[in-house]
PDB file of N, CA and C in Angstrom:
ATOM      1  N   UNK A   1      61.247 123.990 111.049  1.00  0.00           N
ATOM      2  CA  UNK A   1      60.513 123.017 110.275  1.00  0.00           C
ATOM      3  C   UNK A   1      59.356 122.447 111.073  1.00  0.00           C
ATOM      4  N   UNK A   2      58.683 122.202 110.118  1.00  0.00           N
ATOM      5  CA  UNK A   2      57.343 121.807 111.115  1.00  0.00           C
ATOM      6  C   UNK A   2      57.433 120.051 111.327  1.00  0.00           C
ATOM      7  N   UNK A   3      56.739 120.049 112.700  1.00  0.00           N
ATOM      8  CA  UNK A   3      57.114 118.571 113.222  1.00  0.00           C
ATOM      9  C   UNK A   3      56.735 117.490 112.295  1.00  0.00           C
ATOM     10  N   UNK A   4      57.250 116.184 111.956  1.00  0.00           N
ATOM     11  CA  UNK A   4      56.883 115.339 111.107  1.00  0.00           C
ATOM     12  C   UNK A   4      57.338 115.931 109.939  1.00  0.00           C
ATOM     13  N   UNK A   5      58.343 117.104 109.497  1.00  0.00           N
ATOM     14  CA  UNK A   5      58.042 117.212 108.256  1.00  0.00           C
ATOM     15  C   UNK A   5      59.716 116.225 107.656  1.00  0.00           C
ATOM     16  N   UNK A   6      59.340 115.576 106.598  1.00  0.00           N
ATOM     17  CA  UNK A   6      60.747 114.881 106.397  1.00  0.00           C
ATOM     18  C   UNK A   6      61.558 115.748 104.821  1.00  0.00           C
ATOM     19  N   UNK A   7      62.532 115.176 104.791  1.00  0.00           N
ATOM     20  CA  UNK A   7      63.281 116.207 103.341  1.00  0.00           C
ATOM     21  C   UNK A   7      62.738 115.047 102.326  1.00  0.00           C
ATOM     22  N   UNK A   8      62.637 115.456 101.432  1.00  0.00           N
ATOM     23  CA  UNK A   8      62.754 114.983 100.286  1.00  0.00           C
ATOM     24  C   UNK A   8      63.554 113.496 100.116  1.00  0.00           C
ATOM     25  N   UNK A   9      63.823 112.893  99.395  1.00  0.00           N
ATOM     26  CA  UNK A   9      65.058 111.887  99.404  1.00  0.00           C
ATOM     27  C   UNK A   9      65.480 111.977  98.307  1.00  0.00           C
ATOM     28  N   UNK A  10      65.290 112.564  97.555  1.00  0.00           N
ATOM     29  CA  UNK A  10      66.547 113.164  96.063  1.00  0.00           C
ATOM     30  C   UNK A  10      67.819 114.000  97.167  1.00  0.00           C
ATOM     31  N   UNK A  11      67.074 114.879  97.534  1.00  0.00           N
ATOM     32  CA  UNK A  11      68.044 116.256  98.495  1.00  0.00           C
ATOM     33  C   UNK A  11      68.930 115.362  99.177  1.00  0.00           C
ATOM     34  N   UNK A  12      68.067 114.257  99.615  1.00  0.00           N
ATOM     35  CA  UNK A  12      68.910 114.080 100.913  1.00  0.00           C
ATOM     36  C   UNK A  12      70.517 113.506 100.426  1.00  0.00           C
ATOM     37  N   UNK A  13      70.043 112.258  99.766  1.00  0.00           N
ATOM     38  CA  UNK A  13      70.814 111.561  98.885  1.00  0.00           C
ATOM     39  C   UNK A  13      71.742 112.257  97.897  1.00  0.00           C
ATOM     40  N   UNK A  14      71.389 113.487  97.473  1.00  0.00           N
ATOM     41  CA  UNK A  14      71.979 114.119  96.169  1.00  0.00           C
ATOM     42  C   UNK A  14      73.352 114.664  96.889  1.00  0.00           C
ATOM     43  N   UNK A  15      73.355 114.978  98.137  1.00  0.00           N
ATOM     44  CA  UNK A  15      74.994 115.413  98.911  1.00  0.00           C
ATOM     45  C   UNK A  15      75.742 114.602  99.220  1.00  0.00           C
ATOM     46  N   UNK A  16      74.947 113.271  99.498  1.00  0.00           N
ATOM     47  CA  UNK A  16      76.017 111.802  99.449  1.00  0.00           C
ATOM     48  C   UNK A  16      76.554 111.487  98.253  1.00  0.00           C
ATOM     49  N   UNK A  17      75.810 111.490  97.307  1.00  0.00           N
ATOM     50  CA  UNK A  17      76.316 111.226  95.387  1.00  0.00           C
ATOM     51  C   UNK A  17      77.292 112.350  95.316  1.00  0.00           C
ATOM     52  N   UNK A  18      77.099 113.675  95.707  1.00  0.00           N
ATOM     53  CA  UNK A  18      78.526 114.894  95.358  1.00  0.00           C
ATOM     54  C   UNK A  18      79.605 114.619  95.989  1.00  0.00           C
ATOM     55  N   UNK A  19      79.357 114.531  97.287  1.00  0.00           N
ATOM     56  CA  UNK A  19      80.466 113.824  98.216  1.00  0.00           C
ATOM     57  C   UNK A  19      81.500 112.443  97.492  1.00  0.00           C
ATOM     58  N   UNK A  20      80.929 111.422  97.611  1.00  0.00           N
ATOM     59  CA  UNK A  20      81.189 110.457  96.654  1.00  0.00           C
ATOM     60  C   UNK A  20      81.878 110.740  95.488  1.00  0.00           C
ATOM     61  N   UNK A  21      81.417 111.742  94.747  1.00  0.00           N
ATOM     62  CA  UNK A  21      81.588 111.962  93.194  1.00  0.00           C
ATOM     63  C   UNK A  21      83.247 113.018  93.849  1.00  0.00           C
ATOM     64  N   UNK A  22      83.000 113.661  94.953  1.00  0.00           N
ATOM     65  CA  UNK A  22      84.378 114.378  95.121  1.00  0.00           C
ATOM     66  C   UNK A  22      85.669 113.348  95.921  1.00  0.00           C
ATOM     67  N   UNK A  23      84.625 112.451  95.996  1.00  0.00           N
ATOM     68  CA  UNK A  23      86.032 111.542  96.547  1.00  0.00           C
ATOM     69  C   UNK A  23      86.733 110.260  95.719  1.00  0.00           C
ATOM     70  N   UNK A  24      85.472 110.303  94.781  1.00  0.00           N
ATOM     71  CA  UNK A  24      85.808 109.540  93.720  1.00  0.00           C
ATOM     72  C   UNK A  24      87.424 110.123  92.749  1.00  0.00           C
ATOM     73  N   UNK A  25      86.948 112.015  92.771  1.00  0.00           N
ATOM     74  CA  UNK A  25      88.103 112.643  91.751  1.00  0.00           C
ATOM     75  C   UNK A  25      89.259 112.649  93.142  1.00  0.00           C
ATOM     76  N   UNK A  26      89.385 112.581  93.840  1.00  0.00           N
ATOM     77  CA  UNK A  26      90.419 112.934  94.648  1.00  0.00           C
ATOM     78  C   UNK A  26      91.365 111.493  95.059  1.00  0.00           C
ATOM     79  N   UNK A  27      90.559 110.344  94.924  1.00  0.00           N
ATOM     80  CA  UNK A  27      91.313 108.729  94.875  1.00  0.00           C
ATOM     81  C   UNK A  27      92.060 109.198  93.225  1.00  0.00           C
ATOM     82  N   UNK A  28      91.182 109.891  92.284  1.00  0.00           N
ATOM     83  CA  UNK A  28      91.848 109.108  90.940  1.00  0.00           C
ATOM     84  C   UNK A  28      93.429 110.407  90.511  1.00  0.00           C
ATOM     85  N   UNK A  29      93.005 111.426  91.479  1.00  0.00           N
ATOM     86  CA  UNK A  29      94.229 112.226  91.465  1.00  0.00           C
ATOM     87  C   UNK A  29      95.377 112.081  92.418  1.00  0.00           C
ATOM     88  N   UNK A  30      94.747 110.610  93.732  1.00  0.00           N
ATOM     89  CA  UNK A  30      95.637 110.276  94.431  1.00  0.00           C
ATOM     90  C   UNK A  30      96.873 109.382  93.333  1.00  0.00           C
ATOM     91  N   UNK A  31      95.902 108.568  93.227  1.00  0.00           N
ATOM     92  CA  UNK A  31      96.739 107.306  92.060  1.00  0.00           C
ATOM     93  C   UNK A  31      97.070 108.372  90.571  1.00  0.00           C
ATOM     94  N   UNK A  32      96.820 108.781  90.651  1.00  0.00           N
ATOM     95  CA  UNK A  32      97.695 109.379  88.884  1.00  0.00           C
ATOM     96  C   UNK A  32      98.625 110.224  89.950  1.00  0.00           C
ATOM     97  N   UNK A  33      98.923 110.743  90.622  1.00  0.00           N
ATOM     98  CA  UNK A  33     100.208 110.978  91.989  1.00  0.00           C
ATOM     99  C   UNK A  33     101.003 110.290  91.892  1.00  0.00           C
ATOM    100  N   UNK A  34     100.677 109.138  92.137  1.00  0.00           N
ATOM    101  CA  UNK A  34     101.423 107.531  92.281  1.00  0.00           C
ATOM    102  C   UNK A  34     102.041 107.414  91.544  1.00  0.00           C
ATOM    103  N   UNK A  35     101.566 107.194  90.205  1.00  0.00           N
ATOM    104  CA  UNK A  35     102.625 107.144  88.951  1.00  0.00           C
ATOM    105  C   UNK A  35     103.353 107.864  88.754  1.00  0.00           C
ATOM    106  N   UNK A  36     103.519 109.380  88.992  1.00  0.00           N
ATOM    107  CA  UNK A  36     104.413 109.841  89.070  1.00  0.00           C
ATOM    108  C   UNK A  36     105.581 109.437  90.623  1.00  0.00           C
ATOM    109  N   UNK A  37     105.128 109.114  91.499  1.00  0.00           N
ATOM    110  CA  UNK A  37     106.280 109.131  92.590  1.00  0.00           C
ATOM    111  C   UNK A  37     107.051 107.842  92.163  1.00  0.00           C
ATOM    112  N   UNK A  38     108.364 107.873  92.795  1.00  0.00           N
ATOM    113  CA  UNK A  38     109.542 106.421  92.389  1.00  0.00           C
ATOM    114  C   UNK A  38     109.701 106.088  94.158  1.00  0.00           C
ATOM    115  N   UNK A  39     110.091 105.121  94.113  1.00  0.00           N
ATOM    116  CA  UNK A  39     110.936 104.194  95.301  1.00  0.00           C
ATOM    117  C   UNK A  39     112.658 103.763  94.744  1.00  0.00           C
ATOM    118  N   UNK A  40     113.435 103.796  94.939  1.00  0.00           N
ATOM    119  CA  UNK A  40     114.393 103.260  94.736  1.00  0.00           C
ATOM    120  C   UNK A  40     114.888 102.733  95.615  1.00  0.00           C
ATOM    121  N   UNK A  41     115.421 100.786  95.594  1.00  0.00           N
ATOM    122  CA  UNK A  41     116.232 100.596  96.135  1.00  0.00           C
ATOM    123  C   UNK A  41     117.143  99.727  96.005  1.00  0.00           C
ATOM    124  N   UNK A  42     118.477  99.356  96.967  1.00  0.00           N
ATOM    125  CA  UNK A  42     119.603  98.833  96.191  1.00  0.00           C
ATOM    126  C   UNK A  42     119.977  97.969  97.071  1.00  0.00           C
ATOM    127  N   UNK A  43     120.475  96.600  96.230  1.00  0.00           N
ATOM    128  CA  UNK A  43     120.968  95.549  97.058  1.00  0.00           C
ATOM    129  C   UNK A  43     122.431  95.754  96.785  1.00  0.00           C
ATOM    130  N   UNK A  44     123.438  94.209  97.408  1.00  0.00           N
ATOM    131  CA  UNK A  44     124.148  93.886  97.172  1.00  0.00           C
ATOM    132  C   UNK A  44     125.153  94.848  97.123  1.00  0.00           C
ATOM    133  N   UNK A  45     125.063  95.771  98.028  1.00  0.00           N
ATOM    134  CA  UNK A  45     125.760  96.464  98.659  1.00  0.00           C
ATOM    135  C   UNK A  45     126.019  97.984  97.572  1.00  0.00           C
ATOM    136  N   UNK A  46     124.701  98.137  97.000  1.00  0.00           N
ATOM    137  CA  UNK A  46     124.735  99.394  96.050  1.00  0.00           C
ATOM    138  C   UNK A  46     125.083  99.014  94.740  1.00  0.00           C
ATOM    139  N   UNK A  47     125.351  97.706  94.026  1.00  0.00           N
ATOM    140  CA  UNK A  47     125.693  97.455  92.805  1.00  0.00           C
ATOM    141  C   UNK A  47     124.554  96.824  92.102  1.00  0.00           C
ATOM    142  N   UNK A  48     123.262  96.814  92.533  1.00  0.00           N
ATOM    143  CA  UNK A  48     121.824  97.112  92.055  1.00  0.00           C
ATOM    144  C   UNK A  48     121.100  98.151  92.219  1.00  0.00           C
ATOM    145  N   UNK A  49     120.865  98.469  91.682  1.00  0.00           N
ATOM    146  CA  UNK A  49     119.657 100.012  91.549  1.00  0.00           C
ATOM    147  C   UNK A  49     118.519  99.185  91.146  1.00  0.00           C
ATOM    148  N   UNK A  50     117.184  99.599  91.892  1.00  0.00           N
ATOM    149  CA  UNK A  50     116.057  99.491  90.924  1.00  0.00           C
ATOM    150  C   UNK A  50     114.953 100.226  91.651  1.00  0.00           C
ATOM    151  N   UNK A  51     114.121 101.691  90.871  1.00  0.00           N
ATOM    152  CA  UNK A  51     113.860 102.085  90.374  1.00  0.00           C
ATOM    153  C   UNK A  51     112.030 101.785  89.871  1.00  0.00           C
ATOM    154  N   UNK A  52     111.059 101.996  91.115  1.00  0.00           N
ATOM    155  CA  UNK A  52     109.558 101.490  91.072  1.00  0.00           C
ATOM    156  C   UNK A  52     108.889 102.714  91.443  1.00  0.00           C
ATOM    157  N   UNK A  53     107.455 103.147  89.758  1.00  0.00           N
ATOM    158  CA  UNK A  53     106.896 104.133  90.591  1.00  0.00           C
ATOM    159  C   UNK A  53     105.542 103.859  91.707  1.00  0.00           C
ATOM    160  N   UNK A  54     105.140 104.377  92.462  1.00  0.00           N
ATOM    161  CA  UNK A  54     103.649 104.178  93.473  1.00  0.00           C
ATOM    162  C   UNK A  54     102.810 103.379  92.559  1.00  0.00           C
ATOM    163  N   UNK A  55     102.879 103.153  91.394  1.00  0.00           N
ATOM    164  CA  UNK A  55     101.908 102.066  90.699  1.00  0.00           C
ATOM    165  C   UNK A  55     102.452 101.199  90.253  1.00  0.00           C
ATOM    166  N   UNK A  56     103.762 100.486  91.128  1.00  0.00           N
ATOM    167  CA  UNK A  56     103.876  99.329  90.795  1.00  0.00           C
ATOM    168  C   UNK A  56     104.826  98.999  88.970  1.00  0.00           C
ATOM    169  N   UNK A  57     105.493 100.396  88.623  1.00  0.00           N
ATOM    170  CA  UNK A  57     105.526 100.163  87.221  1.00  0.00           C
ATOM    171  C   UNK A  57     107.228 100.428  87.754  1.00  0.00           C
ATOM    172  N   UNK A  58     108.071  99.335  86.950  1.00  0.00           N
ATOM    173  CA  UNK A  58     109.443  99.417  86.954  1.00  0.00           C
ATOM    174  C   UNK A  58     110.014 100.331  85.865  1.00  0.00           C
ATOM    175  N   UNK A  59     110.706 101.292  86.308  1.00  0.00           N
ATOM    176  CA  UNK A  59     111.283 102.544  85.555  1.00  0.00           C
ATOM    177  C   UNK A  59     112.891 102.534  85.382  1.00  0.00           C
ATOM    178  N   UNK A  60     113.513 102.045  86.042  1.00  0.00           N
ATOM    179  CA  UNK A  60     115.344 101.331  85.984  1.00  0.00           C
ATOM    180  C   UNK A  60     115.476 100.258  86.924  1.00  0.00           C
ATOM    181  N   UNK A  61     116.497  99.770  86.243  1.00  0.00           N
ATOM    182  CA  UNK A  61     116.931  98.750  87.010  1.00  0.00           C
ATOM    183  C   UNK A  61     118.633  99.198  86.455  1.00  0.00           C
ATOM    184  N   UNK A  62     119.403  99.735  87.480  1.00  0.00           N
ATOM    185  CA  UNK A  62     120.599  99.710  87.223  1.00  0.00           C
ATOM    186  C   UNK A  62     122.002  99.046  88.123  1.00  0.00           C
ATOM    187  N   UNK A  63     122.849  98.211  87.225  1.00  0.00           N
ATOM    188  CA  UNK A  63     124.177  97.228  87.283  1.00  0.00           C
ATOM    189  C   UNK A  63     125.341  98.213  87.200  1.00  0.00           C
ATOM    190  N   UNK A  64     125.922  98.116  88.423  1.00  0.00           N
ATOM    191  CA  UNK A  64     127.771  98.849  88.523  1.00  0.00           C
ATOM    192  C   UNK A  64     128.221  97.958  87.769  1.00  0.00           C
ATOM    193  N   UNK A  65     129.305  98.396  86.754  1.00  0.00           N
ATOM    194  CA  UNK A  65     130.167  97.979  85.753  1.00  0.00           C
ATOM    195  C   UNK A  65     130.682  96.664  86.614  1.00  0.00           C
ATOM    196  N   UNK A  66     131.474  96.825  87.624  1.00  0.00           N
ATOM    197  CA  UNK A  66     132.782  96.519  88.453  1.00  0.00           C
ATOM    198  C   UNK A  66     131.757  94.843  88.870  1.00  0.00           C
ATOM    199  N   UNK A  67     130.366  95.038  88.925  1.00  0.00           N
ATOM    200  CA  UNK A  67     130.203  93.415  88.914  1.00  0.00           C
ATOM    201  C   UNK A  67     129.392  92.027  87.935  1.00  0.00           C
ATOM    202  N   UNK A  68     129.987  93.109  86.258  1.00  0.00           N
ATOM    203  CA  UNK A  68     130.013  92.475  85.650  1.00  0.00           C
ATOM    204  C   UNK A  68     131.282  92.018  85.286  1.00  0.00           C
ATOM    205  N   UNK A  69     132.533  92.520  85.466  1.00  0.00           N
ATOM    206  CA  UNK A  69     133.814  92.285  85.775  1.00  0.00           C
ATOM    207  C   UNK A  69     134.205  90.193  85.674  1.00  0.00           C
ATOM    208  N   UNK A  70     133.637  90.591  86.831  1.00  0.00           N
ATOM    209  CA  UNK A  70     133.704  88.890  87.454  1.00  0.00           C
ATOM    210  C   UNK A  70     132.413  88.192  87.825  1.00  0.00           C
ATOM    211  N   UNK A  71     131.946  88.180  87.251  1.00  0.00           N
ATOM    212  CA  UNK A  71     130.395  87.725  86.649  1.00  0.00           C
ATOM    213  C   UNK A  71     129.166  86.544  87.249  1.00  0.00           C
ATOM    214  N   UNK A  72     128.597  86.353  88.077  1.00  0.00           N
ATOM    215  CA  UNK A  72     128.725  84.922  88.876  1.00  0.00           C
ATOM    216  C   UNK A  72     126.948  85.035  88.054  1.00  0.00           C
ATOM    217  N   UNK A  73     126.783  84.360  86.844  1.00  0.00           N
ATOM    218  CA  UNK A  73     125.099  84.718  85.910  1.00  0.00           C
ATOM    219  C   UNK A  73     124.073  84.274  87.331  1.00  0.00           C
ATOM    220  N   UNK A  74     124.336  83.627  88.370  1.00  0.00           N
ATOM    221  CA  UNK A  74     123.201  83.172  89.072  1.00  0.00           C
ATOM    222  C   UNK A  74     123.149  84.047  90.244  1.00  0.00           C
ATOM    223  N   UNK A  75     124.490  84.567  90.926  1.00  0.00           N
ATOM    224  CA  UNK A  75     124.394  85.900  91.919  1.00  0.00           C
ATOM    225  C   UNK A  75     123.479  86.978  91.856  1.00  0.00           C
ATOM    226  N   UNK A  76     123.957  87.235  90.225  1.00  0.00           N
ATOM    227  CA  UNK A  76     123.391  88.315  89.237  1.00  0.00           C
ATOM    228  C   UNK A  76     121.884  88.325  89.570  1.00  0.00           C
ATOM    229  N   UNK A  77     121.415  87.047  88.973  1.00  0.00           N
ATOM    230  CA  UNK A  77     119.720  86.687  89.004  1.00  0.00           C
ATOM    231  C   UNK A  77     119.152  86.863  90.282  1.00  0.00           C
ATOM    232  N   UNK A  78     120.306  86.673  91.150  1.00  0.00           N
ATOM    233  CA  UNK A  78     119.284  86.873  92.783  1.00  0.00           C
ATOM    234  C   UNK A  78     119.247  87.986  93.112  1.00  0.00           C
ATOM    235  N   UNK A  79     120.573  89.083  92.376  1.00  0.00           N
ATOM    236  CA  UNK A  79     120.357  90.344  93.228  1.00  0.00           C
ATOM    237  C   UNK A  79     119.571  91.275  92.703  1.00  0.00           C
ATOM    238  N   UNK A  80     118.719  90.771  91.243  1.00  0.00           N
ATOM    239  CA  UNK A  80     117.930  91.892  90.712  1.00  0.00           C
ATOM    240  C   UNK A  80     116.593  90.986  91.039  1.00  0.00           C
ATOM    241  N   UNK A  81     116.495  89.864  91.470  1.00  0.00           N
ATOM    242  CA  UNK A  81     115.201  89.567  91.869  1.00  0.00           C
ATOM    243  C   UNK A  81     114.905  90.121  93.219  1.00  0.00           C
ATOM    244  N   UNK A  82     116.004  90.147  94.101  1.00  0.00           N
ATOM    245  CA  UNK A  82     115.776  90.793  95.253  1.00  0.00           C
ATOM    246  C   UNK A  82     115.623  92.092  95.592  1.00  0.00           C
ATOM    247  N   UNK A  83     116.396  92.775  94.817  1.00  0.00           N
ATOM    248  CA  UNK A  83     115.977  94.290  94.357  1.00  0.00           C
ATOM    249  C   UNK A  83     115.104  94.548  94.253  1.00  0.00           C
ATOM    250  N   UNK A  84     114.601  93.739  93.007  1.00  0.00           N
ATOM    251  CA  UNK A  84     113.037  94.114  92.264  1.00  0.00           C
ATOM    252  C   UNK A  84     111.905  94.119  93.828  1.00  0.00           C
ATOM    253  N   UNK A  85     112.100  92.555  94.269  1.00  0.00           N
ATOM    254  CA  UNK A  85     110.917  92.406  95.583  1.00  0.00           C
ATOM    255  C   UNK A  85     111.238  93.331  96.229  1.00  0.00           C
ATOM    256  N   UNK A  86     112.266  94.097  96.906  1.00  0.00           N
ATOM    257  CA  UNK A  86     112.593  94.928  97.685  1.00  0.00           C
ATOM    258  C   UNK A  86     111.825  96.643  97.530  1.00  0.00           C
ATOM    259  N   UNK A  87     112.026  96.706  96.125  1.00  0.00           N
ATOM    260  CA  UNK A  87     111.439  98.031  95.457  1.00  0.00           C
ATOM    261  C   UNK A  87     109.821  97.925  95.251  1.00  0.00           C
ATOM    262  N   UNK A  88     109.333  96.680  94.621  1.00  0.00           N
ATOM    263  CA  UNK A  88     108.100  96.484  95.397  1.00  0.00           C
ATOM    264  C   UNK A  88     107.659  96.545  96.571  1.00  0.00           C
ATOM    265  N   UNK A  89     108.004  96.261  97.506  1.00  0.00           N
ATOM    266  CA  UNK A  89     107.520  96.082  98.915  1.00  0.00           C
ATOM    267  C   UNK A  89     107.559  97.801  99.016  1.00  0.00           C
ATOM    268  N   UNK A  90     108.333  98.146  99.077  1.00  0.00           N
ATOM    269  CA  UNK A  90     108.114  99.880  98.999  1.00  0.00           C
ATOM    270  C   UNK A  90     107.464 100.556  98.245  1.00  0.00           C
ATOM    271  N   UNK A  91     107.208 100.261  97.020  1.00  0.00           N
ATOM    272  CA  UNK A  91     106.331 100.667  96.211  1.00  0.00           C
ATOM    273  C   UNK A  91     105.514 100.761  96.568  1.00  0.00           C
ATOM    274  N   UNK A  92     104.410  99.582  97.084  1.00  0.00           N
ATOM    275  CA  UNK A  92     103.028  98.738  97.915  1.00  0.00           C
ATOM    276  C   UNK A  92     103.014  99.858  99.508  1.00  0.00           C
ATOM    277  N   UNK A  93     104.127 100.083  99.968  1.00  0.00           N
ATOM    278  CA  UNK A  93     104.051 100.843 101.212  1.00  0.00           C
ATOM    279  C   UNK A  93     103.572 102.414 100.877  1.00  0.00           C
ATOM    280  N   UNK A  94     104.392 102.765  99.425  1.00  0.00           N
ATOM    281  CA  UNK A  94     104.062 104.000  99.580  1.00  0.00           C
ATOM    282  C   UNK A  94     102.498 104.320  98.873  1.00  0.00           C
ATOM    283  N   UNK A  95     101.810 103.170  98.312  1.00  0.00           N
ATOM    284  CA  UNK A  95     100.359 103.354  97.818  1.00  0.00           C
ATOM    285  C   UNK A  95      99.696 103.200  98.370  1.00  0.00           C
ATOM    286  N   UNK A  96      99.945 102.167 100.113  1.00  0.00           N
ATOM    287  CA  UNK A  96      99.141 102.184 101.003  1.00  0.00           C
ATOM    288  C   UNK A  96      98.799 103.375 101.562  1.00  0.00           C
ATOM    289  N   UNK A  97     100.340 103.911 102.045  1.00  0.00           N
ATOM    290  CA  UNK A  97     100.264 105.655 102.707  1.00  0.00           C
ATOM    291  C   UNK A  97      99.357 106.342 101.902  1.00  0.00           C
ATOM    292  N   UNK A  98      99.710 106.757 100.891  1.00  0.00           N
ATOM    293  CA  UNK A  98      99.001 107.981  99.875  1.00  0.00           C
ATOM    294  C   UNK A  98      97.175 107.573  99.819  1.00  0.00           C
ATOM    295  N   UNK A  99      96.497 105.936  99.894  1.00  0.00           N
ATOM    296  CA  UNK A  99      95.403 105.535  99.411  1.00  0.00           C
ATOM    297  C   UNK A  99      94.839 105.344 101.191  1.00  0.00           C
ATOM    298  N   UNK A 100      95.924 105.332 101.874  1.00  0.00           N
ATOM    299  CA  UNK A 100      94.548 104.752 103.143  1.00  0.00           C
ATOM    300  C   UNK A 100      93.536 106.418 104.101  1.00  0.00           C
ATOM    301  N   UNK A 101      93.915 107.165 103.695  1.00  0.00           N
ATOM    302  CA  UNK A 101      92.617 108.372 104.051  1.00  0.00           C
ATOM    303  C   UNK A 101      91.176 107.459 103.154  1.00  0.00           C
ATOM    304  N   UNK A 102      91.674 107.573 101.890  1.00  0.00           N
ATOM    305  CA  UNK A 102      90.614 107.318 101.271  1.00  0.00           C
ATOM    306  C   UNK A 102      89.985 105.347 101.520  1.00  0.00           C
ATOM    307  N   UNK A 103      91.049 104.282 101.717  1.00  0.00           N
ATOM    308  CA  UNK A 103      90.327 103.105 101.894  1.00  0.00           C
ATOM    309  C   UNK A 103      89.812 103.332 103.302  1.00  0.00           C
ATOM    310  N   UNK A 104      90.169 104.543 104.446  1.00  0.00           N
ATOM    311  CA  UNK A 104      89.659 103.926 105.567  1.00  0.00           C
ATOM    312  C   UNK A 104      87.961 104.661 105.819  1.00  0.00           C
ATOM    313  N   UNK A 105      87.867 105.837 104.729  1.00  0.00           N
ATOM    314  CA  UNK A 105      87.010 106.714 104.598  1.00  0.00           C
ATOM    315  C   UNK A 105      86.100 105.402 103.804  1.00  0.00           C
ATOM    316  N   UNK A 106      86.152 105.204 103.033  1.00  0.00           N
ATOM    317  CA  UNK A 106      85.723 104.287 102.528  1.00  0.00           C
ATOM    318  C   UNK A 106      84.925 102.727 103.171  1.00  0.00           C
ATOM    319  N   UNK A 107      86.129 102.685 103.933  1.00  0.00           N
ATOM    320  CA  UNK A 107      85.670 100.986 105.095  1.00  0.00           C
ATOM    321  C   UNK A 107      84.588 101.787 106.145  1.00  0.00           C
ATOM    322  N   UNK A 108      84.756 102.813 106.363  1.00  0.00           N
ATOM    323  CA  UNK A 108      83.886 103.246 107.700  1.00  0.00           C
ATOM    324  C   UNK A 108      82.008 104.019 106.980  1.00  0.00           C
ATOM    325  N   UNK A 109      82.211 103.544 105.582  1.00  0.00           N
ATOM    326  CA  UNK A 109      80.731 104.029 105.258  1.00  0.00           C
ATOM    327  C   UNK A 109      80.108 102.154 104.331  1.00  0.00           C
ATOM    328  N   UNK A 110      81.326 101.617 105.191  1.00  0.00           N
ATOM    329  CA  UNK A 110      80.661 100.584 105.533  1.00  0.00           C
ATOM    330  C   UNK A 110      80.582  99.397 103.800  1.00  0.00           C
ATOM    331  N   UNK A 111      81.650 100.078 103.500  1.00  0.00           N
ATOM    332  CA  UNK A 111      81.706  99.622 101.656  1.00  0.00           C
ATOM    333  C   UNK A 111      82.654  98.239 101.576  1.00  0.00           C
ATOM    334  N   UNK A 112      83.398  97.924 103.215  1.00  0.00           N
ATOM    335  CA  UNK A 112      84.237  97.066 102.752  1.00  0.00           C
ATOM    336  C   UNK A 112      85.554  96.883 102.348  1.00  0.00           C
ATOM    337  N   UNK A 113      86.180  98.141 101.982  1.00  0.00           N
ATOM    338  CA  UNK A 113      87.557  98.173 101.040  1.00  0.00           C
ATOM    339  C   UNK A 113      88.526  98.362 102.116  1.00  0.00           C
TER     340      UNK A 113
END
């Protein structure tokens, strides 16, 4: 190339917009991933199930017979609230894993995320 000569700035720019545009489809096939993957997990010594996919969406929540038996309604309430937070917190872990190529690709072109 001859000295001083510069590219265009459509060209230049137009491989950053494809780039972009391919990382744009590859976040939105990360997260539609997500919804399909589950977390499950169980308190109270396995007599809660619950049942969260990578987007945060609750899919079961399941109760062993044996502790509705003898019934304590406020035990009950703590061990599926704790479940639930529990299966969240994993949920949130496994969307970090699957999304941080792309938030750290992202933070290092200086976007912030």
């Amino acid at each position: 190339m001859a000295k001083g000569y510069k590219q265009p700035q459509a060209k230049r720019g137009a491989g950053m917009m494809s780039q972009l545009a391919k990382l744009q489809e590859q976040m939105a096939q990360a997260q539609s991933d997500l919804a399909e993957e589950t977390v499950t997990e169980s308190v109270g010594g396995g007599v809660i199930s619950i049942t969260i996919t990578g987007d945060q969406q609750c899919r079961s929540i399941q109760i062993a017979p044996e502790i509705l038996e003898d019934v304590d309604v406020e035990m009950l309430q703590d061990l599926i609230t704790s479940g639930v937070n529990k299966a969240l917190e994993s949920s949130r872990a496994l969307a970090a894993e699957k999304m941080a190529p792309f938030t750290n690709m992202l933070g290092g072109l200086g976007l912030g995320i």
